[in-house]
N, C-alpha and C. Protein backbone atom coordinates (compact mmCIF):
# COMPACT_ATOMS: atom_id res chain seq x y z
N UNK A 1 98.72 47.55 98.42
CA UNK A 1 98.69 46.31 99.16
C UNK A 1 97.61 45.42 98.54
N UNK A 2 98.19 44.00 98.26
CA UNK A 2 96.87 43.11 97.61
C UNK A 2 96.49 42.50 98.31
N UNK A 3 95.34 42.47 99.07
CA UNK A 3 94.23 41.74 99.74
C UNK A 3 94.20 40.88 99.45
N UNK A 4 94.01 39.93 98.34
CA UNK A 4 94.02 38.73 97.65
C UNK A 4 92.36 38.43 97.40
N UNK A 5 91.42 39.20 97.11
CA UNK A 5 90.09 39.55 96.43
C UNK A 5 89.82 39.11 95.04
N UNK A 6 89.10 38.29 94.86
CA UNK A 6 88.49 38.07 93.30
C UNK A 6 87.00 38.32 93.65
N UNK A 7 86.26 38.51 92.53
CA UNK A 7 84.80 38.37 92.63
C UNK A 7 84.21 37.28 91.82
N UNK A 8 83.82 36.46 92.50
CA UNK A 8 82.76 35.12 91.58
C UNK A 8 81.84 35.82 90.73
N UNK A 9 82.00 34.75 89.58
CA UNK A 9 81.03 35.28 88.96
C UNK A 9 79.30 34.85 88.76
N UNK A 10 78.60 35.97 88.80
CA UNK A 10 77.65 35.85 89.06
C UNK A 10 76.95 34.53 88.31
N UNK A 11 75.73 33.81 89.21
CA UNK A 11 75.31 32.44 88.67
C UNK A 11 76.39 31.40 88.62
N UNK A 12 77.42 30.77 88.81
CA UNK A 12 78.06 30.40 89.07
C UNK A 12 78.22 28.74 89.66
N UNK A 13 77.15 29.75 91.02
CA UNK A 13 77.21 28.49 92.24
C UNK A 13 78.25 28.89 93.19
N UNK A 14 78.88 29.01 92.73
CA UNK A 14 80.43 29.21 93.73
C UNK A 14 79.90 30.10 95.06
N UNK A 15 80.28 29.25 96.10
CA UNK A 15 80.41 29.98 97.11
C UNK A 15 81.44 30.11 97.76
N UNK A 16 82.43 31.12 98.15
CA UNK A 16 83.81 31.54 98.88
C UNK A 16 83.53 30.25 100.11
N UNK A 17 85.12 29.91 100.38
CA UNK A 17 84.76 28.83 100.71
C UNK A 17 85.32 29.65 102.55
N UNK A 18 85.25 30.38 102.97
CA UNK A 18 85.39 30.72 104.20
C UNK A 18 84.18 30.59 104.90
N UNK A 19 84.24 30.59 106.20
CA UNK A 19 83.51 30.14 107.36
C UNK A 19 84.00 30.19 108.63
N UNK A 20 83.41 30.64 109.65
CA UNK A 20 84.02 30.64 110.66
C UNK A 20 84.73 29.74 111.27
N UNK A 21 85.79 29.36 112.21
CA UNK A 21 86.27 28.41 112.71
C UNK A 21 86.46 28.39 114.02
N UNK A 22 87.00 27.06 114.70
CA UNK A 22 87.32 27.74 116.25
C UNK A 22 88.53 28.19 116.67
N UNK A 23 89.68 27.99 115.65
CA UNK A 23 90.49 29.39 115.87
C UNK A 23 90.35 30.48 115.94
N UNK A 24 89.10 31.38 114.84
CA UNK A 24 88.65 32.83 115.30
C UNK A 24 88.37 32.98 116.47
N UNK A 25 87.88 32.00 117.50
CA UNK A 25 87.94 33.01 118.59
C UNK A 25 88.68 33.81 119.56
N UNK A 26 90.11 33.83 118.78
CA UNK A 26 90.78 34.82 119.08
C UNK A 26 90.70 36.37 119.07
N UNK A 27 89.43 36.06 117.63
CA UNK A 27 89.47 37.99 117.33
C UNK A 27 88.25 38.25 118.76
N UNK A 28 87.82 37.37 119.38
CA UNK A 28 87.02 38.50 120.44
C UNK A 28 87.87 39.02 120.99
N UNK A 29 89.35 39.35 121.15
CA UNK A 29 90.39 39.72 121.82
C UNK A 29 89.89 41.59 121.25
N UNK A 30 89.40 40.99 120.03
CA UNK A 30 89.36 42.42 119.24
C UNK A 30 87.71 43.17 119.98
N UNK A 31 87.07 42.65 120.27
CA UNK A 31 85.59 42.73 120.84
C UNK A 31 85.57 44.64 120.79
N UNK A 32 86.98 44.98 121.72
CA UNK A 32 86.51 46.54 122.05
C UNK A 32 86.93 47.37 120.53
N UNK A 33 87.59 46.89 119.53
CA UNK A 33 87.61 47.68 118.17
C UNK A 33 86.35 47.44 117.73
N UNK A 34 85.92 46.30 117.85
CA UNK A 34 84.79 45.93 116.86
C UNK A 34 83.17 46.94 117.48
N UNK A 35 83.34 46.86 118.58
CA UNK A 35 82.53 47.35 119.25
C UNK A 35 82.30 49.35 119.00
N UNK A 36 83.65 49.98 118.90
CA UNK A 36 83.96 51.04 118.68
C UNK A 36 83.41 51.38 117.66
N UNK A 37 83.57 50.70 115.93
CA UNK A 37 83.11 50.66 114.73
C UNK A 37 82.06 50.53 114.72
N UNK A 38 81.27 49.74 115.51
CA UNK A 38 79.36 49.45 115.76
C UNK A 38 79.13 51.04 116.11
N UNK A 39 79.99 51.00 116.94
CA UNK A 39 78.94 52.29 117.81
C UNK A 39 79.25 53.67 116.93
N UNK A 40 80.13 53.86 116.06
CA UNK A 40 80.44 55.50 115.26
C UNK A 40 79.55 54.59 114.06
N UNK A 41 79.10 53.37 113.49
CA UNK A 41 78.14 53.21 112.49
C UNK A 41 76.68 53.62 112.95
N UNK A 42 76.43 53.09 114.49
CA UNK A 42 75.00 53.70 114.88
C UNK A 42 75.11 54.96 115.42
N UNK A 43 75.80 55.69 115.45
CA UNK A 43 76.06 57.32 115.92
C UNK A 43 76.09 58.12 114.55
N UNK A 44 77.11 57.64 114.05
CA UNK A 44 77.09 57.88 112.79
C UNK A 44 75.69 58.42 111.78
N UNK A 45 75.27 57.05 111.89
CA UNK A 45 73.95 57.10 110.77
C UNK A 45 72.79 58.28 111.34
N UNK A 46 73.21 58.21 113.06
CA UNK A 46 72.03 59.16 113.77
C UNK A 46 72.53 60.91 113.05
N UNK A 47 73.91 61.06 113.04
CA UNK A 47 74.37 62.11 112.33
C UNK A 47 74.21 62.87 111.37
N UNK A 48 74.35 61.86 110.34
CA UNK A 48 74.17 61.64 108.94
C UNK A 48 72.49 61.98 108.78
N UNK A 49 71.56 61.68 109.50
CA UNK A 49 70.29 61.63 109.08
C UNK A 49 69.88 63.04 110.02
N UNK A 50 70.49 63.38 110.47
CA UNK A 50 70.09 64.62 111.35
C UNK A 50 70.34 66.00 110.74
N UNK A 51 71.95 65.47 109.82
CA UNK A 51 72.64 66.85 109.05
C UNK A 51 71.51 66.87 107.78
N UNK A 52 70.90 65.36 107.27
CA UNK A 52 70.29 65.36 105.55
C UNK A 52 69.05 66.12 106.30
N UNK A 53 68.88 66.51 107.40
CA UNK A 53 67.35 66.91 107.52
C UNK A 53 67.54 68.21 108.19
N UNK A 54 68.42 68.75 108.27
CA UNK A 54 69.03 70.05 108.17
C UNK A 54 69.58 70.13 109.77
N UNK A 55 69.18 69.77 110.34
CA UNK A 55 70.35 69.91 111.86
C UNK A 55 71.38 70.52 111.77
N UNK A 56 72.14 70.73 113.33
CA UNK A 56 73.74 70.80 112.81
C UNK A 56 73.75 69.99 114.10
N UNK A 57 74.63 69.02 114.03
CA UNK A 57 75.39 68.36 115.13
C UNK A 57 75.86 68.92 115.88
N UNK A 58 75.75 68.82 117.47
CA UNK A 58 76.79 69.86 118.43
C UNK A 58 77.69 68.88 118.90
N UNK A 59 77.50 67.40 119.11
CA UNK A 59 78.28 66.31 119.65
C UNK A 59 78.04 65.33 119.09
N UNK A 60 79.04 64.59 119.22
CA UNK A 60 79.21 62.97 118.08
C UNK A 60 80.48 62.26 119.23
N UNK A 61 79.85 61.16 120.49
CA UNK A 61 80.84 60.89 121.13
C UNK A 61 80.32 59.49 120.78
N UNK A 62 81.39 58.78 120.67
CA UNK A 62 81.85 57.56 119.73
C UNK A 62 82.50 56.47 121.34
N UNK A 63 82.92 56.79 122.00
CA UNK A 63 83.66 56.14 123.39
C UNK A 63 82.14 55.66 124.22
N UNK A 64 82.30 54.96 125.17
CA UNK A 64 81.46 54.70 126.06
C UNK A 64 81.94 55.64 127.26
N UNK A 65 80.49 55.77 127.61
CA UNK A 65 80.59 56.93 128.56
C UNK A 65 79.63 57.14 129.94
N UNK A 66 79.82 57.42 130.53
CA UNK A 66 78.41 57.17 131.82
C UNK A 66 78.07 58.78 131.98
N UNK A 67 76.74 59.12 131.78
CA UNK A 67 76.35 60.32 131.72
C UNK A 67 74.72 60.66 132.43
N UNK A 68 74.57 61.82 133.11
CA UNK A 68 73.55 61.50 133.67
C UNK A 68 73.02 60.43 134.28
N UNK A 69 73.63 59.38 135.04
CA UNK A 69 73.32 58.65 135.65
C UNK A 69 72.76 57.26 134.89
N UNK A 70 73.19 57.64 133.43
CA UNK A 70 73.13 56.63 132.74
C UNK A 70 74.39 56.10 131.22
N UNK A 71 74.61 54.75 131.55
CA UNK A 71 75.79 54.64 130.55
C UNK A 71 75.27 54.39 129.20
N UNK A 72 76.28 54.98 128.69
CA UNK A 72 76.26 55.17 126.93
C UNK A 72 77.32 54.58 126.03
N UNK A 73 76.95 53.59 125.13
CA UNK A 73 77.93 53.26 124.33
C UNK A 73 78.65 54.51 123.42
N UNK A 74 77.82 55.13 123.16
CA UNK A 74 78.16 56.16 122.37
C UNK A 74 76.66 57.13 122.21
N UNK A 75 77.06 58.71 121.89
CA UNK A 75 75.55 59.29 121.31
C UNK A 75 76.08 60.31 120.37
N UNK A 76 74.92 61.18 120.18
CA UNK A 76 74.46 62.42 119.40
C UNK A 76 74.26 63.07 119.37
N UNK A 77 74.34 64.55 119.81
CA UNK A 77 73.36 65.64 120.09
C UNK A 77 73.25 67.01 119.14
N UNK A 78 72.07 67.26 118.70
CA UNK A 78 72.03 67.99 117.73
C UNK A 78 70.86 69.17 117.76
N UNK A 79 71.10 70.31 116.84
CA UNK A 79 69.98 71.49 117.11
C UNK A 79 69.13 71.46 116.14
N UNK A 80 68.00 71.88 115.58
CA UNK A 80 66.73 71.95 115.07
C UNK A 80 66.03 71.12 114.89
N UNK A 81 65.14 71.02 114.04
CA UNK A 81 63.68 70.55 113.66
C UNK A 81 64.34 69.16 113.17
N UNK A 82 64.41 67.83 113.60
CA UNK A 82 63.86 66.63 112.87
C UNK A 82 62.96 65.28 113.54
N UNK A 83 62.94 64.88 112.29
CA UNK A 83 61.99 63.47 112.45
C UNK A 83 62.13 62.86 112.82
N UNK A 84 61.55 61.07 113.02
CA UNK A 84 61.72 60.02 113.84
C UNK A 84 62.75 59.56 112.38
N UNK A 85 63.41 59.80 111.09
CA UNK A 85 64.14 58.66 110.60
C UNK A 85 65.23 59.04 111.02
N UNK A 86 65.78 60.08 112.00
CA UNK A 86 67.07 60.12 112.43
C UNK A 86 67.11 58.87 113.78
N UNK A 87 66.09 58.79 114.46
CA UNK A 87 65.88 57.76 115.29
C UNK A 87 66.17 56.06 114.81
N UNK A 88 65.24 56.05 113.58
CA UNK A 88 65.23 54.56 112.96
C UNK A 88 66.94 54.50 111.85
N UNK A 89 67.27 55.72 112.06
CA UNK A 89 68.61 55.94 110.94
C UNK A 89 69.44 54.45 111.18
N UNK A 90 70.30 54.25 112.42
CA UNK A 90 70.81 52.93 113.00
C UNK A 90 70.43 51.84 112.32
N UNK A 91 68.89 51.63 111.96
CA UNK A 91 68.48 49.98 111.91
C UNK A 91 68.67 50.17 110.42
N UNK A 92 67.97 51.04 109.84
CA UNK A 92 68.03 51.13 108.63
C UNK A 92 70.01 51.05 107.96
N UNK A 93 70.93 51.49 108.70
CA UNK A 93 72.11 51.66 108.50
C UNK A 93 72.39 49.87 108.63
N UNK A 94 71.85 49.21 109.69
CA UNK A 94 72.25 47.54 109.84
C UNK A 94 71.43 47.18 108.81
N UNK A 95 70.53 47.42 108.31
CA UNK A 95 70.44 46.81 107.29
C UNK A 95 71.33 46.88 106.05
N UNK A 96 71.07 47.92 105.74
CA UNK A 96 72.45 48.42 103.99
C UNK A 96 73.42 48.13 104.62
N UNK A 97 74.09 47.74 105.92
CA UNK A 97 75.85 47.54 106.31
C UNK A 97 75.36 45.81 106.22
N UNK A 98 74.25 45.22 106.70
CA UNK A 98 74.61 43.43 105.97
C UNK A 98 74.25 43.08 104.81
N UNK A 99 73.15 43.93 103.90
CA UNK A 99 73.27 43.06 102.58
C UNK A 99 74.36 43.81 102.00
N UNK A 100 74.92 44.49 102.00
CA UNK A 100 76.64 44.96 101.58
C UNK A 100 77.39 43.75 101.72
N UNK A 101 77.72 43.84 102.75
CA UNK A 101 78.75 42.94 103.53
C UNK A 101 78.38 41.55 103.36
N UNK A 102 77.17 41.03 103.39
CA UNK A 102 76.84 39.66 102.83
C UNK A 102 76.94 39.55 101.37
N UNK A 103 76.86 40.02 100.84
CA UNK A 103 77.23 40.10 98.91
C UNK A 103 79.13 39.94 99.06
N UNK A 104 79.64 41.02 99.79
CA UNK A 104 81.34 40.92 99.82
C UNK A 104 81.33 39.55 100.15
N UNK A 105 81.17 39.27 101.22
CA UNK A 105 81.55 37.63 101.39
C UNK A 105 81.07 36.44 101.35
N UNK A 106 80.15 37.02 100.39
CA UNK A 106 79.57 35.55 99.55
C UNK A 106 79.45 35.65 98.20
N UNK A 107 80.22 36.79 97.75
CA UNK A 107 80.23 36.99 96.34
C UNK A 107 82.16 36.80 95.65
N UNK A 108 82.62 37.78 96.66
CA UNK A 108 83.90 37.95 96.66
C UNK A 108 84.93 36.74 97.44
N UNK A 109 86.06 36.04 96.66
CA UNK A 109 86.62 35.33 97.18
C UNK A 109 87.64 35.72 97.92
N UNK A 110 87.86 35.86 98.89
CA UNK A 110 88.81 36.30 100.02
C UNK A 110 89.70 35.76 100.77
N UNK A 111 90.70 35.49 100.05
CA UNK A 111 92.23 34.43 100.61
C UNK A 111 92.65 34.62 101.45
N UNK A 112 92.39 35.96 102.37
CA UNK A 112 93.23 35.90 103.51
C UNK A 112 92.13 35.93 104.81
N UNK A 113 91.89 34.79 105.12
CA UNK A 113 90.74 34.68 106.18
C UNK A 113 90.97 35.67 107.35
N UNK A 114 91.41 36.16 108.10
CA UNK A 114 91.63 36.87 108.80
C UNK A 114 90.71 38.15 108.14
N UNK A 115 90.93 38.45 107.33
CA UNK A 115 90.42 39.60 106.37
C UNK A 115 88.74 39.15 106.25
N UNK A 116 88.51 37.97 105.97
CA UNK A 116 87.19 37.96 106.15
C UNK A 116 86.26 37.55 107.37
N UNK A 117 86.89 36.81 108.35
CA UNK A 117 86.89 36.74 109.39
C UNK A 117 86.42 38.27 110.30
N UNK A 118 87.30 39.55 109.77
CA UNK A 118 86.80 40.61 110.15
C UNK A 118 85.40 41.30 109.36
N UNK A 119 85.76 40.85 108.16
CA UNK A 119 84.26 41.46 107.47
C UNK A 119 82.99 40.92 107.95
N UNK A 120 83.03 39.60 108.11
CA UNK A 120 81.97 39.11 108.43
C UNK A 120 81.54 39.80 110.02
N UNK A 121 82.51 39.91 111.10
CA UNK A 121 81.98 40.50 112.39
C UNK A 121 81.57 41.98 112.28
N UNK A 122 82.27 42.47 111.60
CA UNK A 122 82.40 44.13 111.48
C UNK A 122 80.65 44.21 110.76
N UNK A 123 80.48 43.58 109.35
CA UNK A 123 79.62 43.50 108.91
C UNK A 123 78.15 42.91 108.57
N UNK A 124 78.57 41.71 109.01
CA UNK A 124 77.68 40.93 109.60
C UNK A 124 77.05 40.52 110.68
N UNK A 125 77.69 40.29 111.75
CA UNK A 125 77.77 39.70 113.24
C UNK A 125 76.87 41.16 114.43
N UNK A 126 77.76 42.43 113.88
CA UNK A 126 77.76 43.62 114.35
C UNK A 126 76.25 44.29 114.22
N UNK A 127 75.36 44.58 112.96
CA UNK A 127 74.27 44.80 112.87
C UNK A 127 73.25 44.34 113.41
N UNK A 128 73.27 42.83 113.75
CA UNK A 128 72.41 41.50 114.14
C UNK A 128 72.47 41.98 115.82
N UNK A 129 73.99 42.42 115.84
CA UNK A 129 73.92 42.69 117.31
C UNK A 129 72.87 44.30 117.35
N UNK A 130 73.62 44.80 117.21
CA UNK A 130 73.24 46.14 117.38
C UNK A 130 71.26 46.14 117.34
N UNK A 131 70.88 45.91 116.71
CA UNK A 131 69.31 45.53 116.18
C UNK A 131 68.93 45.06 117.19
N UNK A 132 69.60 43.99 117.77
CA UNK A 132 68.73 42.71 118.64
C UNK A 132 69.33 43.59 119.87
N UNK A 133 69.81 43.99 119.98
CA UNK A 133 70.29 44.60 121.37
C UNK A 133 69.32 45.99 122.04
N UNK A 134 69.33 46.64 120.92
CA UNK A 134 68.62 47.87 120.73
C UNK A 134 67.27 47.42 120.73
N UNK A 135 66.52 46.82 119.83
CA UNK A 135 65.08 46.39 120.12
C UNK A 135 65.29 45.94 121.78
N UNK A 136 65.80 44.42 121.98
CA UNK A 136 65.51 44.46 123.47
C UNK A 136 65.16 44.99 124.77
N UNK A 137 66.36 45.95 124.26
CA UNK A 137 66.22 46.73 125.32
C UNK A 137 65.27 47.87 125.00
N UNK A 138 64.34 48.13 124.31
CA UNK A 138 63.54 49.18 124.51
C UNK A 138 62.21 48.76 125.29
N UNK A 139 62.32 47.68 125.61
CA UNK A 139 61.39 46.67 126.08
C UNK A 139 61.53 47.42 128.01
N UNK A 140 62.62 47.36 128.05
CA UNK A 140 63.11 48.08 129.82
C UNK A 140 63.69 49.54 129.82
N UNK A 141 63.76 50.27 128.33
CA UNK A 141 64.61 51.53 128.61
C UNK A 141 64.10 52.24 127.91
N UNK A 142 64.08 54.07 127.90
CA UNK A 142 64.07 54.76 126.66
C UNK A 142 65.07 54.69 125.95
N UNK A 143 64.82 55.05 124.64
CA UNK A 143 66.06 55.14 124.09
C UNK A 143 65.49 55.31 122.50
N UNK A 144 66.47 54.87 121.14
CA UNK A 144 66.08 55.40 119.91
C UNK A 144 64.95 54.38 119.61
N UNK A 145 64.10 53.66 119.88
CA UNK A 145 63.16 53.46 119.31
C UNK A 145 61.56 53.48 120.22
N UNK A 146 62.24 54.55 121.38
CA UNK A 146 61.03 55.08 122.00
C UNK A 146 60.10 55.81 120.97
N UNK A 147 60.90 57.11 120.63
CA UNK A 147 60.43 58.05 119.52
C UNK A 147 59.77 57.49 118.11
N UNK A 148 60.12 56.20 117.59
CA UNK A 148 59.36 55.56 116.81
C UNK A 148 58.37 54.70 117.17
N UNK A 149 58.31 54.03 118.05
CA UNK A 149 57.13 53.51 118.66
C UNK A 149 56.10 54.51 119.02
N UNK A 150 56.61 55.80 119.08
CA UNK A 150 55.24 57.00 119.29
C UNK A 150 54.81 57.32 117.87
N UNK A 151 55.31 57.21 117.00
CA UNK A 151 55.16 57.89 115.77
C UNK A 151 54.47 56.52 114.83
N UNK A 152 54.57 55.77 114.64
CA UNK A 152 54.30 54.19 114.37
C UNK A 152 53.64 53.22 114.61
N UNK A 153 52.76 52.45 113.81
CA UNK A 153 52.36 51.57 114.71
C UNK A 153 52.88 50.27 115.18
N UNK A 154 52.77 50.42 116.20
CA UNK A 154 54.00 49.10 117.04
C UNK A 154 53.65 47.99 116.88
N UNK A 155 53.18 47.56 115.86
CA UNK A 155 52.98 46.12 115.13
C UNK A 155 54.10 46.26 114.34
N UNK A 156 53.57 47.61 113.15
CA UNK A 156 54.79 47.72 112.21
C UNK A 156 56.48 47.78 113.15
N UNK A 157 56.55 48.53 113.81
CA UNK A 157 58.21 48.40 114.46
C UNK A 157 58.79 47.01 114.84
N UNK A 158 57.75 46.26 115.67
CA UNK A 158 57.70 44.99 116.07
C UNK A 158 58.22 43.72 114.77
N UNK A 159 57.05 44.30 114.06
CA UNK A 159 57.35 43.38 112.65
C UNK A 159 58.53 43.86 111.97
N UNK A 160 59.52 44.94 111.69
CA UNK A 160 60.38 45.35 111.62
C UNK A 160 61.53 44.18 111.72
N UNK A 161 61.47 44.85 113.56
CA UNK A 161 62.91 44.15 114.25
C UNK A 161 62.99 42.82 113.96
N UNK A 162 61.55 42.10 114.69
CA UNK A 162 61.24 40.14 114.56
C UNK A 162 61.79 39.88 113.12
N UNK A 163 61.16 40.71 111.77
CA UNK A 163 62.25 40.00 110.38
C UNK A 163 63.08 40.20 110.38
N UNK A 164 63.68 41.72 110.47
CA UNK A 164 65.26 41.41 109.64
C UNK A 164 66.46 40.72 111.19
N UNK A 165 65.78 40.82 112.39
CA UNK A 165 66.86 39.73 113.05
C UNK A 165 66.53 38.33 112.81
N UNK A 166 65.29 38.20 112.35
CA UNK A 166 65.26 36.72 112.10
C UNK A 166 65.73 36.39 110.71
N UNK A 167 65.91 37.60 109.54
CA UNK A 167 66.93 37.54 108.19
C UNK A 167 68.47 37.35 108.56
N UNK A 168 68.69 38.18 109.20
CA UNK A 168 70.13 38.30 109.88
C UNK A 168 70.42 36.90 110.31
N UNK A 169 69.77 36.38 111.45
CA UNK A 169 70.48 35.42 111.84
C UNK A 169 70.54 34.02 110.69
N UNK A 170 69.12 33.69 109.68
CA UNK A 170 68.47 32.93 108.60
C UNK A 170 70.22 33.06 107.72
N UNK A 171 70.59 34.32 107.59
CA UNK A 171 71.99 34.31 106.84
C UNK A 171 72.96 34.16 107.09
N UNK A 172 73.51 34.66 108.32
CA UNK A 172 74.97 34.03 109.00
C UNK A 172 74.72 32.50 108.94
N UNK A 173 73.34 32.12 109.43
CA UNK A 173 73.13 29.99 109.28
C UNK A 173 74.01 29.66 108.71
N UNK A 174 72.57 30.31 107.25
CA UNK A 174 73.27 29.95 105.86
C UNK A 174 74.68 29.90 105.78
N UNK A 175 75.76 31.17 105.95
CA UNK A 175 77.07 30.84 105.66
C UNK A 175 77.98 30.10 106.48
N UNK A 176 77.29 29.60 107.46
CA UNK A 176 77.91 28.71 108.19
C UNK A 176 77.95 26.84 107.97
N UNK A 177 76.73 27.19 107.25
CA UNK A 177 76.35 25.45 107.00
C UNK A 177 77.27 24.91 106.62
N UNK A 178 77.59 23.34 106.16
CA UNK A 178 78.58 22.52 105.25
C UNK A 178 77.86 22.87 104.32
N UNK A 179 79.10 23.20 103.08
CA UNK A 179 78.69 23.33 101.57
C UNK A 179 78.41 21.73 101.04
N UNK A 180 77.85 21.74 99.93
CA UNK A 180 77.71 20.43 99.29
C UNK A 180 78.57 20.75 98.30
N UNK A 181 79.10 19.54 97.91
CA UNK A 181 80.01 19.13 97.33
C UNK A 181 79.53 18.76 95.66
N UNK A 182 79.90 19.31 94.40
CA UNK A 182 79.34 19.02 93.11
C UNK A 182 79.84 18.29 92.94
């Protein structure tokens, strides 16, 4: 199947000329896929960083769920010895999932907007959330960046979250602005 994908070439100038519109807001129709994919990327990465540090995973639930008297987009649960980067695994994962995904669609020309329309939420939109959502709320809840705020100094975590959501959002701007015209 051809996507209809080229890649600009580097130095160029060229920027893919997609951008959001107000017809996309149809894909929030999609909100609960998109949401699903957030949550097995931040479950995920908690996984992934639990097995590289020798764990074994006993659960990986990906659904939202109300448990113990408290609801869960999704979690993790795992046996032995690890560190706080299975905790910070998530942010660090939103980061490498938007400068990925910001290179695809500002590097790569992508004809079938719909197609990028999803990259950009899946990949872009989704991390910014996840980050800004997750910091917030550790402000009123435990949760994964309790365990790094003990281990850390909470300037550094602080200074963390405040840049790359203030990178995150500095870049969706950017691809939203009017292009200039050569």
């Amino acid at each position: 199947m051809h996507l209809g994908m080229t890649v600009n070439a580097p130095g160029t100038g060229e920027r893919p000329a997609n951008k959001i519109q107000p017809r996309d807001l149809v894909w929030l129709l999609a909100f609960p896929a998109y949401q699903l994919i957030g949550t097995v990327r931040h479950e995920g990465s908690h996984a992934l960083a639990a097995l590289a540090e020798g764990a074994r995973v006993t659960k990986f639930v990906f659904w939202p769920t109300y448990d113990l008297g408290r609801f869960y987009w999704g979690y993790v649960t795992w046996s032995g010895r690890t560190d706080q980067l299975v905790a910070a695994a998530p942010y660090l994962a939103d980061l490498l999932t938007f400068a990925i995904f910001y290179l695809v669609c500002t590097r790569v020309r992508i004809r079938r907007h719909w197609l990028w329309v999803n990259l950009y939420v899946i990949g872009l939109v989704s991390p910014l959330i996840n980050s800004a959502y997750r910091y917030a709320s550790s402000f009123f809840r435990s949760g994964d960046l309790t365990g790094i705020f003990a281990v850390l100094p909470p300037a550094a975590v602080h200074a963390y979250f405040i840049l790359t959501i203030a990178f995150y959002a500095a870049l969706l701007f950017r691809l939203q602005r009017p292009r200039r015209q050569p």
